[in-house]
PDB file of N, CA and C in Angstrom:
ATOM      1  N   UNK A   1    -207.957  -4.293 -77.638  1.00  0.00           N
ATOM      2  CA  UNK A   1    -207.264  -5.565 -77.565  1.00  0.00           C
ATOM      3  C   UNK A   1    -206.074  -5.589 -78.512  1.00  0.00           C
ATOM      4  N   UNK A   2    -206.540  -5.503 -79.748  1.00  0.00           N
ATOM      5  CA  UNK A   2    -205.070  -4.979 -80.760  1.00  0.00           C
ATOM      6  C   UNK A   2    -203.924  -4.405 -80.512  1.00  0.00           C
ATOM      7  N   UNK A   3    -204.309  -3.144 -79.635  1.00  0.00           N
ATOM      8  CA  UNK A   3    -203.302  -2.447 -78.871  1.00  0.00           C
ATOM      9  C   UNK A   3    -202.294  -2.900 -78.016  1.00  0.00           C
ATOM     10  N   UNK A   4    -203.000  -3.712 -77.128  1.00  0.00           N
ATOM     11  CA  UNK A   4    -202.410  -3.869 -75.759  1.00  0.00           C
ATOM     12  C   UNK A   4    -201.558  -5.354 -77.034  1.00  0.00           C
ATOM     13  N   UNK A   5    -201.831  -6.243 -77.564  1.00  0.00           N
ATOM     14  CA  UNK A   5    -200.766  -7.564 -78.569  1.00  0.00           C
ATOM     15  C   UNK A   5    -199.957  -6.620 -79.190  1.00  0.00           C
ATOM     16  N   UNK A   6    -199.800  -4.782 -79.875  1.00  0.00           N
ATOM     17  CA  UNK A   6    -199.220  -4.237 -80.834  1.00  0.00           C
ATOM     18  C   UNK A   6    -197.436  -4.132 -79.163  1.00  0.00           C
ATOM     19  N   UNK A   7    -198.423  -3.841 -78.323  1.00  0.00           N
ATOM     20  CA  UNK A   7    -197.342  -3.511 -76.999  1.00  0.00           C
ATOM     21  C   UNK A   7    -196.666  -4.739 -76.393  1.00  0.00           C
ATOM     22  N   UNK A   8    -197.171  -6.079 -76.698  1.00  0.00           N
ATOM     23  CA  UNK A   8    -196.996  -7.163 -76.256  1.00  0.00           C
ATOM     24  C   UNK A   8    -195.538  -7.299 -77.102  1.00  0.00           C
ATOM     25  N   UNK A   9    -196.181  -7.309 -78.454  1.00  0.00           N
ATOM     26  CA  UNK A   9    -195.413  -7.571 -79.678  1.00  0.00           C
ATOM     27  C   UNK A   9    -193.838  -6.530 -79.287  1.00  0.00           C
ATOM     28  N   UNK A  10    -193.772  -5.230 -79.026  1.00  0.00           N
ATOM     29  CA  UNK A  10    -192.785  -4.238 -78.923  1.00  0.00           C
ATOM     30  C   UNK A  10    -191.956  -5.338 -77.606  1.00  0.00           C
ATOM     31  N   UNK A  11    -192.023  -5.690 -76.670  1.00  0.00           N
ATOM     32  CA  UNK A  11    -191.847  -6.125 -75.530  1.00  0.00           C
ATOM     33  C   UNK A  11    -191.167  -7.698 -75.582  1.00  0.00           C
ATOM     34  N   UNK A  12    -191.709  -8.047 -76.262  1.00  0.00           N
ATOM     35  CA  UNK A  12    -190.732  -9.711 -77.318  1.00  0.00           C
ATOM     36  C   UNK A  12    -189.816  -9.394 -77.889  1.00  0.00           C
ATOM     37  N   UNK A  13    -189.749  -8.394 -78.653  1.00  0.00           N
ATOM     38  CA  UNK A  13    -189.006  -7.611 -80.199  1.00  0.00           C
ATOM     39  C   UNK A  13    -187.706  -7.160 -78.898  1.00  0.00           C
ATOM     40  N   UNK A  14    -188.245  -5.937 -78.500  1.00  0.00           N
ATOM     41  CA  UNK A  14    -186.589  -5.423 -77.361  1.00  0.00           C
ATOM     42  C   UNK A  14    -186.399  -7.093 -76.584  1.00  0.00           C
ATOM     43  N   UNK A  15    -187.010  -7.902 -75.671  1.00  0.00           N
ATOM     44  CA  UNK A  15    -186.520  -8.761 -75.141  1.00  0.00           C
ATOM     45  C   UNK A  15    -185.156  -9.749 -76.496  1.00  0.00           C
ATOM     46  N   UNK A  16    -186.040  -9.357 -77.105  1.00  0.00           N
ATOM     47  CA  UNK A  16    -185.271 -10.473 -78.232  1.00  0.00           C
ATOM     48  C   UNK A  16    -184.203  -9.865 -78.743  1.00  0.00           C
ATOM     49  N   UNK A  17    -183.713  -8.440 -78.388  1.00  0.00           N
ATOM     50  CA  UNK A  17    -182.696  -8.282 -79.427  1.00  0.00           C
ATOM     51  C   UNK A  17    -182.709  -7.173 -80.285  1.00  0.00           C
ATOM     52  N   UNK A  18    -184.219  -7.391 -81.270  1.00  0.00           N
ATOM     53  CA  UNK A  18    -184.398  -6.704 -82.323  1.00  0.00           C
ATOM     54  C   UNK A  18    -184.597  -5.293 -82.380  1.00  0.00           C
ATOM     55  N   UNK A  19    -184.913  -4.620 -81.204  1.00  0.00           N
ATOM     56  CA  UNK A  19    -185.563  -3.655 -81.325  1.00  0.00           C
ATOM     57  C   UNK A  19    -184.458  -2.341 -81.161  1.00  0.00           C
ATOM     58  N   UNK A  20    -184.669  -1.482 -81.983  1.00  0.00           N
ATOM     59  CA  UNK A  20    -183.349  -0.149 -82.762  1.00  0.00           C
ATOM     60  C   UNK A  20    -184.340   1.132 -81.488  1.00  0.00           C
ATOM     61  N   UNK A  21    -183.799   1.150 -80.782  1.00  0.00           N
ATOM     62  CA  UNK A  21    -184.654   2.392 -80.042  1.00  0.00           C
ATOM     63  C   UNK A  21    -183.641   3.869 -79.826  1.00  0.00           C
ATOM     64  N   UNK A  22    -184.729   4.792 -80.197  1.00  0.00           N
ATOM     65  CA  UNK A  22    -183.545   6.325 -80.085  1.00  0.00           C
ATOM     66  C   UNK A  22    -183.654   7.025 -81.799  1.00  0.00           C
ATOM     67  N   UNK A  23    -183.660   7.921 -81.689  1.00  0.00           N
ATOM     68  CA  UNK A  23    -183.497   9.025 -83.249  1.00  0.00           C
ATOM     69  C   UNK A  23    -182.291   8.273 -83.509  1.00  0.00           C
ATOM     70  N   UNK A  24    -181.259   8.562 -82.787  1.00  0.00           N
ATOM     71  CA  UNK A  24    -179.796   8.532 -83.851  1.00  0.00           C
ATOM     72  C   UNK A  24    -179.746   6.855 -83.993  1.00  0.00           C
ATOM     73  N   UNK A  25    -179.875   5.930 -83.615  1.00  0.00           N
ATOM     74  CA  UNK A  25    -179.578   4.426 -83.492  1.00  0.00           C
ATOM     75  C   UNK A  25    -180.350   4.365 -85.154  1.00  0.00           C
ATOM     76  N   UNK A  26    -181.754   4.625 -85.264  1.00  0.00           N
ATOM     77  CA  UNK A  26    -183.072   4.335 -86.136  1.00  0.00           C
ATOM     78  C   UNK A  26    -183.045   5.139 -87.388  1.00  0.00           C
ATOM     79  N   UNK A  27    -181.703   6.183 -87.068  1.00  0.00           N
ATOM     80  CA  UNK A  27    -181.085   7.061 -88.571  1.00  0.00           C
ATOM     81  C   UNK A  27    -180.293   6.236 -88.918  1.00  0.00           C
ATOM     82  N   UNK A  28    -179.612   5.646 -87.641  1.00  0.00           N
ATOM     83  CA  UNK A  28    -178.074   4.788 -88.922  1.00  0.00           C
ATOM     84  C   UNK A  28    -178.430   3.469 -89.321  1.00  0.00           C
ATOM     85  N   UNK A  29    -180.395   3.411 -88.891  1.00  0.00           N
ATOM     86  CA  UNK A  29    -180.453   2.078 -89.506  1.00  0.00           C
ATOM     87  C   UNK A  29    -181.086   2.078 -90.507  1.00  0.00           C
ATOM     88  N   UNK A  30    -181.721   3.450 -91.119  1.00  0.00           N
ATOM     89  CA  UNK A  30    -182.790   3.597 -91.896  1.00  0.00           C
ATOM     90  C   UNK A  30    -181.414   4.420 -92.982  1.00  0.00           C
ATOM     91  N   UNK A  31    -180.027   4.547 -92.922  1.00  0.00           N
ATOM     92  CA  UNK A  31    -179.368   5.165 -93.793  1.00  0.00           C
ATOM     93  C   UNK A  31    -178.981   4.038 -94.876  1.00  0.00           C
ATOM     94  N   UNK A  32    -178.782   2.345 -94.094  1.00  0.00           N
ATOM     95  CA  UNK A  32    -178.045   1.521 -94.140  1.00  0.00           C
ATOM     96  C   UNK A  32    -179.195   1.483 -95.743  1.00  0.00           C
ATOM     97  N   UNK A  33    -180.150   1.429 -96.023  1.00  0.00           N
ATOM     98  CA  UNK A  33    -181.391   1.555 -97.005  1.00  0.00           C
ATOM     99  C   UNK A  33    -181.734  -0.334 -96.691  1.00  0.00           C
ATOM    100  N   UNK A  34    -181.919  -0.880 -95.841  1.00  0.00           N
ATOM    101  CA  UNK A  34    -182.436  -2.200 -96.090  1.00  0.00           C
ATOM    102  C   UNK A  34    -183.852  -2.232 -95.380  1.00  0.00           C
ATOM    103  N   UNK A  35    -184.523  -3.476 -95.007  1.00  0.00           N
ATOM    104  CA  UNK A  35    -185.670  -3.160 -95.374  1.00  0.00           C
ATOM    105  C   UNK A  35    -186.028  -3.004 -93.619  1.00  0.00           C
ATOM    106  N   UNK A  36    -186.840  -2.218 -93.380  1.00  0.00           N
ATOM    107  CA  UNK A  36    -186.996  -2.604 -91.796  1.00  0.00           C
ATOM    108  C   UNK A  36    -188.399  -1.632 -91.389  1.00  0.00           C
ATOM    109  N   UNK A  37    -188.926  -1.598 -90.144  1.00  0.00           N
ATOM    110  CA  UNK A  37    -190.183  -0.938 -89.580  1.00  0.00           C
ATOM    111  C   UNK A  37    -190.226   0.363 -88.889  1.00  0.00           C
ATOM    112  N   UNK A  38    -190.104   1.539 -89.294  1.00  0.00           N
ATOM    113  CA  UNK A  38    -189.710   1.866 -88.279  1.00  0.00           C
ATOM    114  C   UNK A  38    -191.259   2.892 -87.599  1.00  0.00           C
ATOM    115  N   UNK A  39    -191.324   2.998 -86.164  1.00  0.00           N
ATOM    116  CA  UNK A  39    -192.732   2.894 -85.450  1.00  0.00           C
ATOM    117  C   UNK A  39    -192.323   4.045 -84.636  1.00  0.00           C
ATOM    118  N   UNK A  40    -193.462   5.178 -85.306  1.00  0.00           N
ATOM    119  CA  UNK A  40    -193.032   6.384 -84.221  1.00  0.00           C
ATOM    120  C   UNK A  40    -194.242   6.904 -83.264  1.00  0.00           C
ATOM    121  N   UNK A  41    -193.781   6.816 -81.827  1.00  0.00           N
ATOM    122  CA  UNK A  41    -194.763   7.142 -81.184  1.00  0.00           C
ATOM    123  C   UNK A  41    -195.929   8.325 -80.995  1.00  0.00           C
ATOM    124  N   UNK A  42    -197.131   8.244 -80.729  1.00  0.00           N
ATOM    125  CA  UNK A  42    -197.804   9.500 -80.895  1.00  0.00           C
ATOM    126  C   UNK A  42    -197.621  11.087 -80.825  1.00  0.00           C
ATOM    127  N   UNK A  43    -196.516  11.061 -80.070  1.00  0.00           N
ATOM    128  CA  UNK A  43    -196.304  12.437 -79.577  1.00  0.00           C
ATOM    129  C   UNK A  43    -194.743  12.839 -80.373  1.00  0.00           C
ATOM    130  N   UNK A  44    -193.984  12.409 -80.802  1.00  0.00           N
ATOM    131  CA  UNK A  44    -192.727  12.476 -81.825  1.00  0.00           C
ATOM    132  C   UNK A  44    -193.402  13.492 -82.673  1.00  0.00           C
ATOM    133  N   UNK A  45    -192.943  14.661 -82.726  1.00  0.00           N
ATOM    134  CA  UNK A  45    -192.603  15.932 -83.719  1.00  0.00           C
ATOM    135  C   UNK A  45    -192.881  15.491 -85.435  1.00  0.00           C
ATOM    136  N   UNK A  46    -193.438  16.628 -85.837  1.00  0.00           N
ATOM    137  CA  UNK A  46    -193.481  15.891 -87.736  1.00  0.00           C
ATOM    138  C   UNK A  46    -192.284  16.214 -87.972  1.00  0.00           C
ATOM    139  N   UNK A  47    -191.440  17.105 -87.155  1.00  0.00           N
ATOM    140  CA  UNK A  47    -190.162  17.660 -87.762  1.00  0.00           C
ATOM    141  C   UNK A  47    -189.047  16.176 -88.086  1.00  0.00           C
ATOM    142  N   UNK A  48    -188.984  15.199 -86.932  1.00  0.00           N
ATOM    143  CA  UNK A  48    -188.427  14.461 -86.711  1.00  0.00           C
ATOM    144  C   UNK A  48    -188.825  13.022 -87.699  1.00  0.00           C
ATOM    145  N   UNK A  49    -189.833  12.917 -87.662  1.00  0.00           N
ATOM    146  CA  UNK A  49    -190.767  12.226 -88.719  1.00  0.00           C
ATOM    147  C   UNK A  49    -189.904  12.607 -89.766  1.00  0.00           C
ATOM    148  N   UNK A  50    -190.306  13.663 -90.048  1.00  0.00           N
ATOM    149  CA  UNK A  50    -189.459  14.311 -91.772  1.00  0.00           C
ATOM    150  C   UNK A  50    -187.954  13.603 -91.669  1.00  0.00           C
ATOM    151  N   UNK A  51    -187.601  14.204 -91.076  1.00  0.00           N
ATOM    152  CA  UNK A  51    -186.134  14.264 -90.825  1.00  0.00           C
ATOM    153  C   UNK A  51    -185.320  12.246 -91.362  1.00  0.00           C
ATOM    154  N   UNK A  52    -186.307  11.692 -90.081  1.00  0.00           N
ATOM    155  CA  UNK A  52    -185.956  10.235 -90.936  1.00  0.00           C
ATOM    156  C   UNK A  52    -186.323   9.907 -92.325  1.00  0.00           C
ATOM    157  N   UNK A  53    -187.655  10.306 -92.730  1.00  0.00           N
ATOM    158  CA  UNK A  53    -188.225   9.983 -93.933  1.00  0.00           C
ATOM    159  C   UNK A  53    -186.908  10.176 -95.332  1.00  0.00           C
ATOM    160  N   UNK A  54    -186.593  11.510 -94.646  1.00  0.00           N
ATOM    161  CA  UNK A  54    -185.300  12.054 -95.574  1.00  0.00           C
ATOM    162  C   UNK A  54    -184.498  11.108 -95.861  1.00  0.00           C
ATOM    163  N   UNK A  55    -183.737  10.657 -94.542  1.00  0.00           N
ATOM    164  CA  UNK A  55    -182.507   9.781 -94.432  1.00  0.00           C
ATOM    165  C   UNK A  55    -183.146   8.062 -94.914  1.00  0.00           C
ATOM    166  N   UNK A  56    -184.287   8.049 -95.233  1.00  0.00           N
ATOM    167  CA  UNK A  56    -184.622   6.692 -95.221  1.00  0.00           C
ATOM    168  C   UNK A  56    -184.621   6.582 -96.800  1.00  0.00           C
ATOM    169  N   UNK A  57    -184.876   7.631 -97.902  1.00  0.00           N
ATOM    170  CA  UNK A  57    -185.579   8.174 -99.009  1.00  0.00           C
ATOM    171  C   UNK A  57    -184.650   7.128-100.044  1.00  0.00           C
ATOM    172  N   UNK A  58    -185.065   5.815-100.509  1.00  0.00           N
ATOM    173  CA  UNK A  58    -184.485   5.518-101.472  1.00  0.00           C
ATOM    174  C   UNK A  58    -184.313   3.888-100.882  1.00  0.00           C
ATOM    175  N   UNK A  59    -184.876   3.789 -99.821  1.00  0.00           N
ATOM    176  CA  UNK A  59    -184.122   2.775 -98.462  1.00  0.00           C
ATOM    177  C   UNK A  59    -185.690   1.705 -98.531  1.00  0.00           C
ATOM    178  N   UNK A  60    -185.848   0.584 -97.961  1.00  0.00           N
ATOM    179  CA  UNK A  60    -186.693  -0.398 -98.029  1.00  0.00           C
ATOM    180  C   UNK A  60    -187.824   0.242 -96.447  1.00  0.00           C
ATOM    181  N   UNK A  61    -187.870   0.951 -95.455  1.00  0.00           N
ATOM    182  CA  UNK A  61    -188.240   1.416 -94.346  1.00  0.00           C
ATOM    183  C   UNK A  61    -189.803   2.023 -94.676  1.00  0.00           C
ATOM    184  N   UNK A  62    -190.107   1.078 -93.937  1.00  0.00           N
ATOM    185  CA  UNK A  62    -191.637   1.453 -93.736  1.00  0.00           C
ATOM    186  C   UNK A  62    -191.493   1.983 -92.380  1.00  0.00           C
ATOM    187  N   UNK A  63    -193.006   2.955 -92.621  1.00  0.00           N
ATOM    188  CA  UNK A  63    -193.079   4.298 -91.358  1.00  0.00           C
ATOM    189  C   UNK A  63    -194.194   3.761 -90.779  1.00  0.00           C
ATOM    190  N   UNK A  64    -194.695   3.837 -89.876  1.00  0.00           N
ATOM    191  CA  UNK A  64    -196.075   3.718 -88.829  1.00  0.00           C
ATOM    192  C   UNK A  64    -195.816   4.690 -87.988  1.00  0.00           C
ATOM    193  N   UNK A  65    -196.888   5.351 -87.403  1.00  0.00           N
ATOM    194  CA  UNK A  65    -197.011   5.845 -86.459  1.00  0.00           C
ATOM    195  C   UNK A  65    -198.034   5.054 -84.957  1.00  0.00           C
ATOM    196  N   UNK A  66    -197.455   4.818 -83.932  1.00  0.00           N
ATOM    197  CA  UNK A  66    -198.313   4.370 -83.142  1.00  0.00           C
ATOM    198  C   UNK A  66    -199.430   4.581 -82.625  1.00  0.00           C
ATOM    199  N   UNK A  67    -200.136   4.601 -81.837  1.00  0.00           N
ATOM    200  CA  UNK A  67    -201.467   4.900 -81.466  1.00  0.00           C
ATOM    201  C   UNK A  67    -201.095   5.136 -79.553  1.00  0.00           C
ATOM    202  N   UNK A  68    -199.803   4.600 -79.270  1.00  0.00           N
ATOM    203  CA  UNK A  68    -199.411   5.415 -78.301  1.00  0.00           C
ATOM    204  C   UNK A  68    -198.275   6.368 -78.305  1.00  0.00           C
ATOM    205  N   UNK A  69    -198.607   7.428 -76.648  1.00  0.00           N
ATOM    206  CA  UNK A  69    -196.936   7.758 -76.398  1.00  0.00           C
ATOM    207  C   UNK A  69    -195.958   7.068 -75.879  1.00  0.00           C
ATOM    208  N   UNK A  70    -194.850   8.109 -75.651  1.00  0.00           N
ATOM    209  CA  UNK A  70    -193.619   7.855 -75.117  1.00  0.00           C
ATOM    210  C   UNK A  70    -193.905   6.647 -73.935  1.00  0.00           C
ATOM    211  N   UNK A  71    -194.699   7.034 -72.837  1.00  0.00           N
ATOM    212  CA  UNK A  71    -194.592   6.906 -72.136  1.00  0.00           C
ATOM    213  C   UNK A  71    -195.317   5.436 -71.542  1.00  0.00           C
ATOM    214  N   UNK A  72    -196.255   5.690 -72.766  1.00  0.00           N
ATOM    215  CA  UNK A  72    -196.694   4.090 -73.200  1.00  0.00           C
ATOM    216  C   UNK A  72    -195.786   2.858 -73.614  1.00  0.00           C
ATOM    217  N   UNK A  73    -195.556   3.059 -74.739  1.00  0.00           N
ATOM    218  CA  UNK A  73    -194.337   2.570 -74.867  1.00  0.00           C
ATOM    219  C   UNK A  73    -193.304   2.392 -73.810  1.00  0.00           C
ATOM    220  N   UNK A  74    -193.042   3.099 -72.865  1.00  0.00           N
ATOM    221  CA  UNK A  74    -191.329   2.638 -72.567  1.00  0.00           C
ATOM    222  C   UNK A  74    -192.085   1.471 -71.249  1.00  0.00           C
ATOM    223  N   UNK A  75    -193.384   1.285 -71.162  1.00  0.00           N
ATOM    224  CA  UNK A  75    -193.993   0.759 -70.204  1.00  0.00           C
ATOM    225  C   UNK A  75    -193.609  -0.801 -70.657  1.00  0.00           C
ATOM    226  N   UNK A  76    -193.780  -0.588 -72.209  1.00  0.00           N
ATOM    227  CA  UNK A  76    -193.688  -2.375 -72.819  1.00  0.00           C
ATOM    228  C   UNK A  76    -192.151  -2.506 -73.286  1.00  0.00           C
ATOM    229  N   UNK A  77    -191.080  -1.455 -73.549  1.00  0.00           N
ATOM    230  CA  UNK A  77    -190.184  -1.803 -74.032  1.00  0.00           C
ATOM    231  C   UNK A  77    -188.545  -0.804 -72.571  1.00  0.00           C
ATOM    232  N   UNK A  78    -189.460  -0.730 -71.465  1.00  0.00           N
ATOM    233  CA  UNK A  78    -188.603  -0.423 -70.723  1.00  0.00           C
ATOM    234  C   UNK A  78    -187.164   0.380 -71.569  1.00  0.00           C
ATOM    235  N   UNK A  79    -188.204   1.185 -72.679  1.00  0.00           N
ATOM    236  CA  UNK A  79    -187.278   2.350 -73.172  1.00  0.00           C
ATOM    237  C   UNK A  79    -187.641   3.642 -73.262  1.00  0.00           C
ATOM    238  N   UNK A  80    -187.365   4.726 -73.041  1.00  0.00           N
ATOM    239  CA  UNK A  80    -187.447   5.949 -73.203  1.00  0.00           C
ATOM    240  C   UNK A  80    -188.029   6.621 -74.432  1.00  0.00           C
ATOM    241  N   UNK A  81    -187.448   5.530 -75.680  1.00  0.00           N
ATOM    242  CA  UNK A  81    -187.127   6.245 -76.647  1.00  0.00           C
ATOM    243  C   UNK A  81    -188.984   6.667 -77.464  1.00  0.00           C
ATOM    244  N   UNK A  82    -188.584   7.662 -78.291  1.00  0.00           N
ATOM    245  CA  UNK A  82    -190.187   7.723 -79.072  1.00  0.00           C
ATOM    246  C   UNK A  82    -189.931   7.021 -80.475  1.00  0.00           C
ATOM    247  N   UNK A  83    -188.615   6.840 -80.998  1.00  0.00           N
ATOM    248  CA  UNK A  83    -188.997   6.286 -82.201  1.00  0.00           C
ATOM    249  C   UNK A  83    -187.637   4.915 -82.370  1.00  0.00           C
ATOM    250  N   UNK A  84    -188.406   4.224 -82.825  1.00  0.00           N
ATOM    251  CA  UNK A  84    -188.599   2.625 -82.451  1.00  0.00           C
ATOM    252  C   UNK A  84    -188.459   1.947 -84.255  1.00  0.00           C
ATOM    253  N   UNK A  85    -187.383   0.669 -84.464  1.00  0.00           N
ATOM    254  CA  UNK A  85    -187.745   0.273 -85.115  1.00  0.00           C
ATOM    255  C   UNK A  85    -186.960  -1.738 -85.339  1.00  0.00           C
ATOM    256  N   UNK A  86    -187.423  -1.820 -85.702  1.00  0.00           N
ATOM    257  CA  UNK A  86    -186.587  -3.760 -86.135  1.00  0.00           C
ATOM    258  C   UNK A  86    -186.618  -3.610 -87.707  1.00  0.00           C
ATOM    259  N   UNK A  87    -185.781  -4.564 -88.115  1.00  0.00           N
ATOM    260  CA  UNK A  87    -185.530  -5.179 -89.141  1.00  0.00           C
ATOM    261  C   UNK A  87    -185.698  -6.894 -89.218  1.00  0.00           C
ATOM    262  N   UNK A  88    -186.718  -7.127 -88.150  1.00  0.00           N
ATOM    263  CA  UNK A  88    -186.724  -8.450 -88.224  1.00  0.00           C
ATOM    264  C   UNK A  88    -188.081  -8.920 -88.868  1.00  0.00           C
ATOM    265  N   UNK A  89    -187.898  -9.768 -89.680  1.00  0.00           N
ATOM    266  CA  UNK A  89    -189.267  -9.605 -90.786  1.00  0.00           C
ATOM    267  C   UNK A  89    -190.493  -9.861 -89.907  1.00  0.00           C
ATOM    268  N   UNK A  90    -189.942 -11.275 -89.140  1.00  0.00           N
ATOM    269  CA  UNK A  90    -191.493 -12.027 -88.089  1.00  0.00           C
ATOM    270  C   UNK A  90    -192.247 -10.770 -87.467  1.00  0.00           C
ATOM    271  N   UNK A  91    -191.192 -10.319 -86.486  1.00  0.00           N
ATOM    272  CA  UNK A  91    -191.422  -8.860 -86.051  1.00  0.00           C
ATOM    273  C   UNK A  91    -192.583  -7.741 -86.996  1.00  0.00           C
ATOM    274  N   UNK A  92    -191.755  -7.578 -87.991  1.00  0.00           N
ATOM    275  CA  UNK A  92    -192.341  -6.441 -88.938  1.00  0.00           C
ATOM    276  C   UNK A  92    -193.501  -7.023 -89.559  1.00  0.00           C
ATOM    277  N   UNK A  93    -193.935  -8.035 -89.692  1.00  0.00           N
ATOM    278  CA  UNK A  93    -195.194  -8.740 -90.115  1.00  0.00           C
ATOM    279  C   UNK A  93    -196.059  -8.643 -89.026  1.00  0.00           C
ATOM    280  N   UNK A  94    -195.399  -9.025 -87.672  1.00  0.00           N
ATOM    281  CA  UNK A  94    -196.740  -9.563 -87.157  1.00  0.00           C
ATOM    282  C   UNK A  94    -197.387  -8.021 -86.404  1.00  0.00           C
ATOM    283  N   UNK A  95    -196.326  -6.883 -85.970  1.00  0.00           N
ATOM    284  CA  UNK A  95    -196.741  -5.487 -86.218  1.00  0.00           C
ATOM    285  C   UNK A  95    -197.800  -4.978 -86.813  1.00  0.00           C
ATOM    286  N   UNK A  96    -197.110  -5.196 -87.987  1.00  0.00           N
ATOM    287  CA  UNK A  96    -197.817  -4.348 -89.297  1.00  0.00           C
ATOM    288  C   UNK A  96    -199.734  -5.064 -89.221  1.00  0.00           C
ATOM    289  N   UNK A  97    -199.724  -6.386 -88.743  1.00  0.00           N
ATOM    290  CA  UNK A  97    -201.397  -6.946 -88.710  1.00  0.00           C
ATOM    291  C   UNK A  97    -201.578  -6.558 -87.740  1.00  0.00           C
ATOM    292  N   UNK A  98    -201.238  -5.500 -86.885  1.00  0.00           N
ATOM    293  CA  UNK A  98    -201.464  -5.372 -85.377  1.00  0.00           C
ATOM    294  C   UNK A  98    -201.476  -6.649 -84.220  1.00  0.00           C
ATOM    295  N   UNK A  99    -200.749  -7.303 -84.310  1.00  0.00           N
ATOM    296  CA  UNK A  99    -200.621  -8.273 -83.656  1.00  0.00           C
ATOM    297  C   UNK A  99    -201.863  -9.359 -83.405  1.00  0.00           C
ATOM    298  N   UNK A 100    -202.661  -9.558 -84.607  1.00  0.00           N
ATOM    299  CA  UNK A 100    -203.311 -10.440 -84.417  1.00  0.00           C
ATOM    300  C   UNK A 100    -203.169 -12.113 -84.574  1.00  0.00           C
ATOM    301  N   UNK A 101    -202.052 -12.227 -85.271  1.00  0.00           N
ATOM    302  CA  UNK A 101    -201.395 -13.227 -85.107  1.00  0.00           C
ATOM    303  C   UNK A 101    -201.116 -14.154 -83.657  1.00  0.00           C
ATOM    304  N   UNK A 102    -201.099 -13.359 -82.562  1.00  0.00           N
ATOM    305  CA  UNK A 102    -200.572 -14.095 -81.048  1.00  0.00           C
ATOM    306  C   UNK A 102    -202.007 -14.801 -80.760  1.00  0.00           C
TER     307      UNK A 102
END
């Protein structure tokens, strides 16, 4: 049940605006160092993982990894992408409790 509100939640977030989808979009937002979520799907590389962690290193960006794939995901956010993130706090709160808030 958590799951399917964490996908609900992704699916409000892109409708609304908020949502940073793609490696390069979620580097130039995690370079900017402010504070934001960023949510990488199950199947995303540790290489790539690393790679942001790097560019984030000093920056307010919290990491999660999801509990789905790609392909899960682009089901709720009609995106492709594997790594995913907002800077919108409501967003990044109600995430981070797994969407038990709705």
């Amino acid at each position: 049940m958590v799951q399917s509100k964490v996908l609900t939640l992704l699916g409000f977030c892109k409708k609304a605006g908020k949502l940073v989808a793609g490696t390069e979009k979620v580097t130039e937002l995690v370079k900017k160092g402010g504070n934001c979520l960023v949510m990488l799907s199950s199947d995303i590389s540790a290489k790539t993982e690393k790679e942001l962690k790097y560019h984030a290193s000093g920056g307010g960006a919290v990491f999660i990894r999801l509990d789905f794939d790609r392909e899960t995901v682009a089901h709720a956010t009609k995106t492709t992408a594997g790594v995913l993130a907002t800077a919108d706090e409501g967003f990044c709160k109600a995430i981070l409790q797994g969407g038990n808030n709705l």
